[in-house]
Protein backbone atom coordinates (compact mmCIF):
# COMPACT_ATOMS: atom_id res chain seq x y z
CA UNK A 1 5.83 -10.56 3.56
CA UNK A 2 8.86 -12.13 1.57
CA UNK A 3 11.10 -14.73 2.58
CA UNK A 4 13.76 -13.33 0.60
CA UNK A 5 15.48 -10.02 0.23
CA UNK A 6 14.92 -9.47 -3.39
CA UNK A 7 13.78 -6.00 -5.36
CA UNK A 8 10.93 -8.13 -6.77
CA UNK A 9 9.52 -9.50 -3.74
CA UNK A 10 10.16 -7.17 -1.40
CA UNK A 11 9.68 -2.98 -2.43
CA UNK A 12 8.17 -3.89 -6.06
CA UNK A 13 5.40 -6.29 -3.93
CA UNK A 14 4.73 -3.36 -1.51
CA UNK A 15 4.84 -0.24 -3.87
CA UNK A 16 2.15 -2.72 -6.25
CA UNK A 17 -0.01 -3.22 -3.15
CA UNK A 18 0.18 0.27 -2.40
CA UNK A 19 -0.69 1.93 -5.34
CA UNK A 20 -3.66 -0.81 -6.19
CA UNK A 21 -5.30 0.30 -2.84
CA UNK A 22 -4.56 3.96 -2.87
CA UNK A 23 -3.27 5.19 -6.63
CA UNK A 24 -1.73 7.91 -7.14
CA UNK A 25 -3.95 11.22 -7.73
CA UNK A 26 -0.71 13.81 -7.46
CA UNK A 27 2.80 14.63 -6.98
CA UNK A 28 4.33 12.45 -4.91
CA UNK A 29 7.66 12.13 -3.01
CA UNK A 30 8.86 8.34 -2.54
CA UNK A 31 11.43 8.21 0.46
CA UNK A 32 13.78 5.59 1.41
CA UNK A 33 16.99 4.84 2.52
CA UNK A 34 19.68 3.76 0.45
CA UNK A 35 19.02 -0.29 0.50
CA UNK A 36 20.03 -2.01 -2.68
CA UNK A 37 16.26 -3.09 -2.96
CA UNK A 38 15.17 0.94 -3.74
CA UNK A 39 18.38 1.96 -5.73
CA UNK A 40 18.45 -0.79 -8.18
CA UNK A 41 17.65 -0.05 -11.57
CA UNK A 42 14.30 -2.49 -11.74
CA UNK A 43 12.73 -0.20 -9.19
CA UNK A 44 14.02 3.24 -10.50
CA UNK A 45 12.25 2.03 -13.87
CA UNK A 46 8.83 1.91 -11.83
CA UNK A 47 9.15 5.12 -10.68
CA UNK A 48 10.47 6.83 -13.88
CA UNK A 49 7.44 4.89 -14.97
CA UNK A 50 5.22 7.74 -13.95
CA UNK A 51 6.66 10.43 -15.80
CA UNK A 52 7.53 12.68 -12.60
CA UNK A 53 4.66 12.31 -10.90
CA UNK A 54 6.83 10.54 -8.36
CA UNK A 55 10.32 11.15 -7.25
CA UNK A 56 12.35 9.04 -5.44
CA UNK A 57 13.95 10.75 -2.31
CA UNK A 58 16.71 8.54 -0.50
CA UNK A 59 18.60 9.58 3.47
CA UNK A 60 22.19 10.54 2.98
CA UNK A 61 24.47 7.44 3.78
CA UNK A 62 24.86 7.48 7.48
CA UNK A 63 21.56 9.10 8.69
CA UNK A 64 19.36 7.19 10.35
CA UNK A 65 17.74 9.87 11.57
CA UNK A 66 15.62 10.33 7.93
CA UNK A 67 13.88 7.00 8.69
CA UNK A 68 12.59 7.83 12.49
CA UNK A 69 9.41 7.59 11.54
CA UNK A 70 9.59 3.73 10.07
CA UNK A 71 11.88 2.92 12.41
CA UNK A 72 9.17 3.22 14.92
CA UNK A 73 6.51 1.87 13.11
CA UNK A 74 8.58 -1.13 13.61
CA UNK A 75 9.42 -0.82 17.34
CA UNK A 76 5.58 -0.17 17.45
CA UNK A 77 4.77 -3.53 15.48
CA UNK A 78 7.14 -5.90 16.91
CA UNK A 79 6.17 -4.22 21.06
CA UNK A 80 2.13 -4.17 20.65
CA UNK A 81 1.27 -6.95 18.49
CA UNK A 82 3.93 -9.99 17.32
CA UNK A 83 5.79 -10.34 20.48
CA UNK A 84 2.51 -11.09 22.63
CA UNK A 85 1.59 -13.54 19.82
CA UNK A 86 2.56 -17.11 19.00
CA UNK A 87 2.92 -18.26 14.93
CA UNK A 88 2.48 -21.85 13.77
CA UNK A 89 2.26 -21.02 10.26
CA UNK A 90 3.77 -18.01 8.36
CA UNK A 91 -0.28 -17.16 7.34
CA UNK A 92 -1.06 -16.92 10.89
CA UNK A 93 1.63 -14.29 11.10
CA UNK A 94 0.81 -12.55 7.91
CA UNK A 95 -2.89 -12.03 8.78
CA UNK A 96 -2.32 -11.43 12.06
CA UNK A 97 -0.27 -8.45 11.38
CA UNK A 98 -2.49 -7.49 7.95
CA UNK A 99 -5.03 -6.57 10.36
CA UNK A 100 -3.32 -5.18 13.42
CA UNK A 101 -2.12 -2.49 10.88
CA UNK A 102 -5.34 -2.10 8.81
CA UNK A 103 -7.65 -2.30 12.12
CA UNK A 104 -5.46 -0.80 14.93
CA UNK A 105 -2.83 1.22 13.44
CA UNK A 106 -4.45 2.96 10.52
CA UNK A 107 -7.15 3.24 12.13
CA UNK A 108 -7.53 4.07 15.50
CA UNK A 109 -3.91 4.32 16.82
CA UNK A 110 -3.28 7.92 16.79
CA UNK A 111 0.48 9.07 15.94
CA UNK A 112 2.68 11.77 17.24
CA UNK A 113 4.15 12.94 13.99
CA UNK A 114 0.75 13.15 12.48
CA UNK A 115 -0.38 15.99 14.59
CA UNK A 116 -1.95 12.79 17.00
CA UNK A 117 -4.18 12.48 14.51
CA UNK A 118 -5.26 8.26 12.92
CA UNK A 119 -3.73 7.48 9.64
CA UNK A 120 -7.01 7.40 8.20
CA UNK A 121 -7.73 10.86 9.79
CA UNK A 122 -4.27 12.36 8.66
CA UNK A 123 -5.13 11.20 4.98
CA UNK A 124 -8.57 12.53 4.92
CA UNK A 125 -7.50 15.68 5.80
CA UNK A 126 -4.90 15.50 3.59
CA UNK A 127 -7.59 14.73 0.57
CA UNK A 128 -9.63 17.51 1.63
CA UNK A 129 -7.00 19.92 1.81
CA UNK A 130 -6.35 19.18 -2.07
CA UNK A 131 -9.52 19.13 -3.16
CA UNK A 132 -9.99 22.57 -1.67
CA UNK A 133 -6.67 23.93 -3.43
């Protein structure tokens, strides 16, 4: 979580966080919309980093449709868990929400656009399906 809006400490933090936990084993599409975070030229160097094992997808201007799914995620976040809670300290917030996502949401909260299936269930199957190609 970043108090600021920057390329550094907001989508560079996240996609370094992301890759140390998961990596990156194959292709990959990255998909975003068009915020000035994920089309400036310090994060298009991280992707071209990888030598087209990841492309960067971004939602035509004017369609929020393409980011339903985050968009959700958020409603989700803010409805179930930070509302019903009270902050003193911006820790308290960002462990509090660290593990309603890594407990709850990945988890065991299962997700209409993933077939109803967990995160962790979706990805599993996603593994498996790869390893058996």
């Amino acid at each position: 979580m970043s108090d600021n809006l920057t390329t550094k400490d907001t989508v560079t933090a996240a996609w370094n966080m992301a890759i140390k936990s998961n990596g990156i084993t194959a292709k990959l599409i990255f998909h975003s919309d068009r915020g000035s975070q994920y089309v400036s030229y310090t994060f298009a160097d991280i992707i071209k980093s990888y030598d087209g094992l990841v492309i960067q997808s971004m939602s035509r201007k004017g369609n929020c449709w393409d980011n339903a799914v985050t968009e959700s995620f958020f409603k989700s976040l803010k409805i179930e868990w930070i509302y019903k809670h009270k902050y003193n300290y911006r820790s308290q917030a960002e462990l509090s929400i660290f593990s309603w996502i890594e407990t709850w949401c990945n988890k065991r909260r299962i997700h209409s656009t993933l077939a109803y299936k967990t995160i962790n269930e979706f990805e599993i199957e996603i593994y498996n399906q790869n390893l058996a190609a």
